[in-house]
Protein backbone atom coordinates (compact mmCIF):
# COMPACT_ATOMS: atom_id res chain seq x y z
CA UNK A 1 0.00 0.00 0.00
CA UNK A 2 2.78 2.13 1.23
CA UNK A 3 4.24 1.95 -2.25
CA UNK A 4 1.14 1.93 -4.71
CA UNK A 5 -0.44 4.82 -3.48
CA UNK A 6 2.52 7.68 -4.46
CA UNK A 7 2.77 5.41 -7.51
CA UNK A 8 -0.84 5.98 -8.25
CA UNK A 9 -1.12 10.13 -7.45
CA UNK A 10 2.12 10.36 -9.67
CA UNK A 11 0.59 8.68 -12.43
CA UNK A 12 -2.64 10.78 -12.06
CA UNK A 13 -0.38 13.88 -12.04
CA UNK A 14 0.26 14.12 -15.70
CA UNK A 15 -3.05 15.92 -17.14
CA UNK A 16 -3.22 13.30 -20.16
CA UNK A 17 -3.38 10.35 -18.28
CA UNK A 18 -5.66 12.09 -15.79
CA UNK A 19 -7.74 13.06 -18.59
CA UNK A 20 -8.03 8.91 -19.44
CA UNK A 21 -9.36 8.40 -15.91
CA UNK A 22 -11.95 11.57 -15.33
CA UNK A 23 -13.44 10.08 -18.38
CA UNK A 24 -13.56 6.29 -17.63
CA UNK A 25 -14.61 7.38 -14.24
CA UNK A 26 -17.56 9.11 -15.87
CA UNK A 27 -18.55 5.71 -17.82
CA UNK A 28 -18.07 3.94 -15.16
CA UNK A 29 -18.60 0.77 -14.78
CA UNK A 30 -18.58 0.57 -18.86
CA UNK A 31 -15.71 -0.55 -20.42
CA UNK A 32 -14.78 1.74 -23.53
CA UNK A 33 -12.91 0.62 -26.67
CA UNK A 34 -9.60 2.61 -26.76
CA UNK A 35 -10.45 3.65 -30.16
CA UNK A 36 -13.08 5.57 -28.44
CA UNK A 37 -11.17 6.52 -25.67
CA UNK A 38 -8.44 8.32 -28.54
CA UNK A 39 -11.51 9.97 -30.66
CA UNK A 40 -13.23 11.66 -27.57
CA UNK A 41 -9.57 12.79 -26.01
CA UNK A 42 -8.33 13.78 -29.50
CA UNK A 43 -5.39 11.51 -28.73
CA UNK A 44 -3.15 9.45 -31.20
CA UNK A 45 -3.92 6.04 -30.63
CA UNK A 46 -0.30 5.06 -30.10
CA UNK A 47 0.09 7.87 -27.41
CA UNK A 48 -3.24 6.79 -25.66
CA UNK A 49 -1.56 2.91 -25.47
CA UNK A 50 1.03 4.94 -23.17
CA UNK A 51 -0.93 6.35 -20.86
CA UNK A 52 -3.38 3.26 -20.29
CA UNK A 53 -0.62 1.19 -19.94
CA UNK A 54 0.81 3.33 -17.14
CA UNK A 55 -2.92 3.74 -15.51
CA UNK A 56 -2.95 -0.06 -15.77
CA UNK A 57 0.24 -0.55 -13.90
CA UNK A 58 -0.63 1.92 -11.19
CA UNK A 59 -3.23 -1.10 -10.64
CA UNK A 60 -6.12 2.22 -11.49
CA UNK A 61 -7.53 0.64 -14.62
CA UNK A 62 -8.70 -2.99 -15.70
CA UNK A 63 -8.61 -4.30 -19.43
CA UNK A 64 -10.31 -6.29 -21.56
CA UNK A 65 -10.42 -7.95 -25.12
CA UNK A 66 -13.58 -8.28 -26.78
CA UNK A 67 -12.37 -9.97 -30.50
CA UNK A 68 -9.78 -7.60 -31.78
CA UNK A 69 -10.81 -4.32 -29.50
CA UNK A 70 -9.33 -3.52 -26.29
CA UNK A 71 -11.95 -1.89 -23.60
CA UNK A 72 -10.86 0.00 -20.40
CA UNK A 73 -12.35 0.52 -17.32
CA UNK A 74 -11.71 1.90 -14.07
CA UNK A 75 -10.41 -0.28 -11.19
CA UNK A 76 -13.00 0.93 -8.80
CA UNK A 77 -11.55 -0.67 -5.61
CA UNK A 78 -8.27 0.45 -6.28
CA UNK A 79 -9.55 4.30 -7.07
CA UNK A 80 -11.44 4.11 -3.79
CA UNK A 81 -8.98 2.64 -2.01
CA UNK A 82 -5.99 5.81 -2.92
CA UNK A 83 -8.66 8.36 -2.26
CA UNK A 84 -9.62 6.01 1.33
CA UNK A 85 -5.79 6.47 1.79
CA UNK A 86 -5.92 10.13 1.25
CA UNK A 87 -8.67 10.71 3.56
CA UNK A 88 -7.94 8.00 6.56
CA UNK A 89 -4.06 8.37 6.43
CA UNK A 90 -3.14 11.31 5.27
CA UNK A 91 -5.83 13.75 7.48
CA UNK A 92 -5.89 11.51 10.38
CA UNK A 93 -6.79 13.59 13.57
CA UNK A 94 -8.49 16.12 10.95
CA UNK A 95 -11.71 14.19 9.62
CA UNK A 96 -13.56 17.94 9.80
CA UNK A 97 -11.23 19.11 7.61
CA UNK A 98 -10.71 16.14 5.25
CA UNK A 99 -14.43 15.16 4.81
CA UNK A 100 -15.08 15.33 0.81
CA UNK A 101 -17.81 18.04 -0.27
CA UNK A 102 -19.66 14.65 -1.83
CA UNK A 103 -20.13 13.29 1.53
CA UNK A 104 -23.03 16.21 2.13
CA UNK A 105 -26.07 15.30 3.93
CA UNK A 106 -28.91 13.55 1.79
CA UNK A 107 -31.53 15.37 -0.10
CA UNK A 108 -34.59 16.08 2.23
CA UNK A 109 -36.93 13.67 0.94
CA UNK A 110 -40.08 15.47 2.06
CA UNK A 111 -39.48 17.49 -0.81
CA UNK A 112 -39.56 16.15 -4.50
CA UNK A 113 -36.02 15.16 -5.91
CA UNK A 114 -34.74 16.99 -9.31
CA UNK A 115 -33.37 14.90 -11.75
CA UNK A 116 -31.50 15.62 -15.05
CA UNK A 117 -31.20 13.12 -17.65
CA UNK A 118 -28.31 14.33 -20.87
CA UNK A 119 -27.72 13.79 -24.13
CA UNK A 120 -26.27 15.29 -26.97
CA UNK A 121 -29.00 16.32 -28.94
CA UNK A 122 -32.31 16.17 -26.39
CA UNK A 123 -34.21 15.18 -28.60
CA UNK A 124 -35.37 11.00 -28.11
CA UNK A 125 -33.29 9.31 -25.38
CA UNK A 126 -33.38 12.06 -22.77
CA UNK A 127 -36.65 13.15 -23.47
CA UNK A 128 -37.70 10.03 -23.30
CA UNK A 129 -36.13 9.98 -19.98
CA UNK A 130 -37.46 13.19 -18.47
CA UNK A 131 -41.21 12.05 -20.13
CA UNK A 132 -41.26 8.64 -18.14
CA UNK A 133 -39.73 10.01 -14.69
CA UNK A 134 -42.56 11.95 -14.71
CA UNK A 135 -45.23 9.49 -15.58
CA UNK A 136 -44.32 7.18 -13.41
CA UNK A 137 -43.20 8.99 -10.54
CA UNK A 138 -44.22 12.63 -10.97
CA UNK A 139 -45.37 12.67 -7.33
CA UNK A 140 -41.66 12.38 -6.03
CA UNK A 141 -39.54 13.41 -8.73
CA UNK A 142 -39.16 16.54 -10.13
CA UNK A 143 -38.13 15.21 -14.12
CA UNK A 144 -35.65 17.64 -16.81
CA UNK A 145 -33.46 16.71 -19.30
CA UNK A 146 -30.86 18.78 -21.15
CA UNK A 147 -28.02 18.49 -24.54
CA UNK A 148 -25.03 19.70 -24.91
CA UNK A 149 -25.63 20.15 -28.20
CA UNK A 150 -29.31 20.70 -28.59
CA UNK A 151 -31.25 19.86 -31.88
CA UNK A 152 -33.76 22.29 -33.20
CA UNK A 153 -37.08 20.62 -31.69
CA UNK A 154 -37.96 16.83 -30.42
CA UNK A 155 -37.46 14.35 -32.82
CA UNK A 156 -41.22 13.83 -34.67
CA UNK A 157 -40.66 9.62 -34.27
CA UNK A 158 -40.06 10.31 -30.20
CA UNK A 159 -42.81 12.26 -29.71
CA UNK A 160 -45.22 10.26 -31.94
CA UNK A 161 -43.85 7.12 -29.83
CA UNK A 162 -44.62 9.11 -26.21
CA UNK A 163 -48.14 10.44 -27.62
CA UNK A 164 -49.14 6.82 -28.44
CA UNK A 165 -47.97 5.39 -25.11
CA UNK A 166 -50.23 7.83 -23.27
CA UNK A 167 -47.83 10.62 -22.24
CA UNK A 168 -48.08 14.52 -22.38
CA UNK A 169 -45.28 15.67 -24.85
CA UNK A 170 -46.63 18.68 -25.69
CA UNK A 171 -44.21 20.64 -22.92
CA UNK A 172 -40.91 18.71 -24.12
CA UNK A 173 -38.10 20.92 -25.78
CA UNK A 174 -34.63 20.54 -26.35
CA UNK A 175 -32.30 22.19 -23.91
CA UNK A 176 -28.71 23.38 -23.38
CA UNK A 177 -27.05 21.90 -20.09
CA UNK A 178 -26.01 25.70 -20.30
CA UNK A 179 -29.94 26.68 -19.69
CA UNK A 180 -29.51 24.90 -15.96
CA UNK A 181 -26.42 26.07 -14.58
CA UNK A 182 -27.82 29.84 -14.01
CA UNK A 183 -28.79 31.05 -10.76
CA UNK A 184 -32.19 30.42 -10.75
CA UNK A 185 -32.47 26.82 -12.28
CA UNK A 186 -33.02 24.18 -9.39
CA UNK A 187 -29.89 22.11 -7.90
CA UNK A 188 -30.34 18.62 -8.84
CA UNK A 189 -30.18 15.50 -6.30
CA UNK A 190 -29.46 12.76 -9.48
CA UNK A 191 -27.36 13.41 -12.93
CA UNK A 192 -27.67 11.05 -15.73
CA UNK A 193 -26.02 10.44 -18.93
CA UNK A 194 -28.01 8.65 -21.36
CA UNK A 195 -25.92 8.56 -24.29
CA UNK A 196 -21.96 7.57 -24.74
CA UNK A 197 -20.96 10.90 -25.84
CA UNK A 198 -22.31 13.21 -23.46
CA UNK A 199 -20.56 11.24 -20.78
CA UNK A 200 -17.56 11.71 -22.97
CA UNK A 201 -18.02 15.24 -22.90
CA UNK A 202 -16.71 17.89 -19.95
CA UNK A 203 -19.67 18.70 -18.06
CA UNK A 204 -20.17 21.39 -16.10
CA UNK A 205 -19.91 20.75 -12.07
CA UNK A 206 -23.39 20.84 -10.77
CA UNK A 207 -24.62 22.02 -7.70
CA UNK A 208 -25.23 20.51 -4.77
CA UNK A 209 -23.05 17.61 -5.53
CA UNK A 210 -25.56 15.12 -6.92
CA UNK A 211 -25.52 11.40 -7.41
CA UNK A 212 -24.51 10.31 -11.14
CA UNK A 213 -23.87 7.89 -13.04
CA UNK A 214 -24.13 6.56 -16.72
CA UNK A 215 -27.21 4.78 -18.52
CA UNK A 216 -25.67 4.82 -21.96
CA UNK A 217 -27.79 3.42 -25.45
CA UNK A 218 -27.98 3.53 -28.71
CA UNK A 219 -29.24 6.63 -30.08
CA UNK A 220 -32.46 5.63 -32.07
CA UNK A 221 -32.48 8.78 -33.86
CA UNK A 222 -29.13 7.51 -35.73
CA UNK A 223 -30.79 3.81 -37.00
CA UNK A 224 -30.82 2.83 -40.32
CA UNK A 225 -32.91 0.66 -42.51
CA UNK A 226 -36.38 0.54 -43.25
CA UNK A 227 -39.53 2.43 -41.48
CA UNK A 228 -40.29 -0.87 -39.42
CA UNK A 229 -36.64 -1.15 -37.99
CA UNK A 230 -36.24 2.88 -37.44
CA UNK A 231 -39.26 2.41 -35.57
CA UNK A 232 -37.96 -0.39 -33.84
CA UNK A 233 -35.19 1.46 -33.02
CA UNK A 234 -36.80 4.15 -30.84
CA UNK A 235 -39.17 1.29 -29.30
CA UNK A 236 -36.66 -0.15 -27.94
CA UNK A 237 -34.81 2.89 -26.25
CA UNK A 238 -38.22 3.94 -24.41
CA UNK A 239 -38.10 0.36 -23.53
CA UNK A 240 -35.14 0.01 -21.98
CA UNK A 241 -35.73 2.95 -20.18
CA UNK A 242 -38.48 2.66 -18.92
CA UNK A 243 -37.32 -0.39 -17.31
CA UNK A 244 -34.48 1.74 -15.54
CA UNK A 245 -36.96 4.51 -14.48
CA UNK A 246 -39.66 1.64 -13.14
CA UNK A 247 -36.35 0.63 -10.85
CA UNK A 248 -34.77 4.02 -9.90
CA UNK A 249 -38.72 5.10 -8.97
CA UNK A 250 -38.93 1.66 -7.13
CA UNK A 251 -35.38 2.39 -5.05
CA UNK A 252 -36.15 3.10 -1.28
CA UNK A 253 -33.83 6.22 -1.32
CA UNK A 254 -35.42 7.55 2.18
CA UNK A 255 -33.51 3.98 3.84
CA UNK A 256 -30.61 3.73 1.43
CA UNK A 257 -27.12 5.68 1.89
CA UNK A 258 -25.48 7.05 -0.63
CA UNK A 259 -22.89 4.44 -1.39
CA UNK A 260 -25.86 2.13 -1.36
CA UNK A 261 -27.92 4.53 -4.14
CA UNK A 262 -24.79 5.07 -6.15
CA UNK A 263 -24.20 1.35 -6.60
CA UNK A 264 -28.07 0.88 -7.58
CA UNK A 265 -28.01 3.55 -9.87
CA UNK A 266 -24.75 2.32 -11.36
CA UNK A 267 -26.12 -1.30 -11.98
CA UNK A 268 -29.46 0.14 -13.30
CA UNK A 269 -27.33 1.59 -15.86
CA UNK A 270 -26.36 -1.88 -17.25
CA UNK A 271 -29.42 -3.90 -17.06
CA UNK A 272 -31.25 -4.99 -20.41
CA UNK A 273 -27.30 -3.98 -22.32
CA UNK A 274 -27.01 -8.04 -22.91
CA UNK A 275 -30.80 -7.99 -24.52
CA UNK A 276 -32.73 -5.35 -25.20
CA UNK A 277 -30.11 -3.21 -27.08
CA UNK A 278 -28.73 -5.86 -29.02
């Protein structure tokens, strides 16, 4: 331990290789190929083999072959584990001064929770998202979702799909992530990415340090083929989440703590990958 843990914050000093770990720690727990690792860090994919390699032998990253792609993911235990060292070692005597600005009190659950689902465009997956929050749990859930790069309107297939499945779409309207970070705008308790590239992206840091985590699918909006399978498409991203909504509504956040909520959120954001977006 003694010897890993410098080890670890030197390899986390250089910004490039620290880069390679914000983001992995975003898509966490998905493992990403390294060719999308390079294309979303604008790194050569010769330099990015360097600085995985080094993450990987500071024991802070895991990988994996999957045919002839390599896929990285963060070492979870081991990044919790240098930051346990940082707090428990290094500040000991001093746990009022070392306590992270994460480990806040809950949200006051009398009070409805704000949640923000992202995407790039806002305009299916996220409005999907922010549509079925707030069918299915309206009463306890205050439901937005945002893009970093907004279209122009809703797409006409995702709002066709949420008018015939009973929902109200006529208040849904893409959004910049830039529209909720003013003064006014509400701090949100949950974060969620629903689409691999806005969890590539640099978000802003949001206020009141909220829990967040990654429920990444295909973006309908981008299938191909015929009518039937573009339809199919978006059928089965409302389907998939709304299975993840059903079981973050269903979560008994009032008991839970918030290691406990971040690992349910976490694991709601890889059920149905194996099936339902296959």
């Amino acid at each position: 331990m003694e010897i890993l843990i410098p080890n670890r914050l030197s390899t986390l000093g250089h910004p490039q290789r620290l880069a390679v770990f914000r983001l992995l720690m975003r898509r966490y727990p998905d493992r990403v190929p390294a060719t999308e690792l390079a294309r979303a860090l604008l790194i050569k994919p010769n330099t990015l083999s360097t600085y995985v390699n080094a993450l990987m032998q500071a024991g802070l990253v895991t990988q994996e072959r999957v045919g002839t792609s390599l896929r990285y993911a963060i070492h979870m235990d081991a990044a919790r584990e240098t930051v346990d060292y940082l707090l428990n070692d290094c500040c000991r005597g001093r746990p009022e001064v070392c306590v992270p600005s994460a480990a806040v009190p809950r949200p006051d659950r009398a009070r409805k929770a704000n949640v923000l689902f992202i995407c790039t465009g806002n305009s299916a997956r996220s409005i999907f998202a922010e549509s079925l929050l707030r069918h299915v749990a309206g009463d306890r859930f205050e439901a937005y979702s945002a893009g970093t790069n907004p279209r122009d309107g809703v797409n006409s297939e995702a709002l066709s799909l949420l008018r015939q499945s009973g929902h109200d779409a006529d208040r849904l309207f893409p959004q910049s992530i830039a529209d909720f970070q003013t003064a006014d705008t509400p701090a949100f308790d949950f974060v969620f990415t629903v689409c691999d590239q806005a969890a590539n992206e640099e978000c802003p840091t949001w206020r009141g340090q909220p829990v967040s985590a990654h429920w990444g699918l295909p973006d309908p909006v981008a299938a191909s083929g015929s009518d039937a399978e573009k339809a199919r498409a978006f059928q089965k991203a409302f389907d998939v989440l709304e299975h993840r909504i059903r079981g973050f509504a269903a979560l008994p956040l009032a008991s839970m703590d918030s290691l406990a909520v971040q690992r349910a959120v976490d694991a709601l954001g890889q059920s149905d990958n194996e099936g339902m977006l296959t």
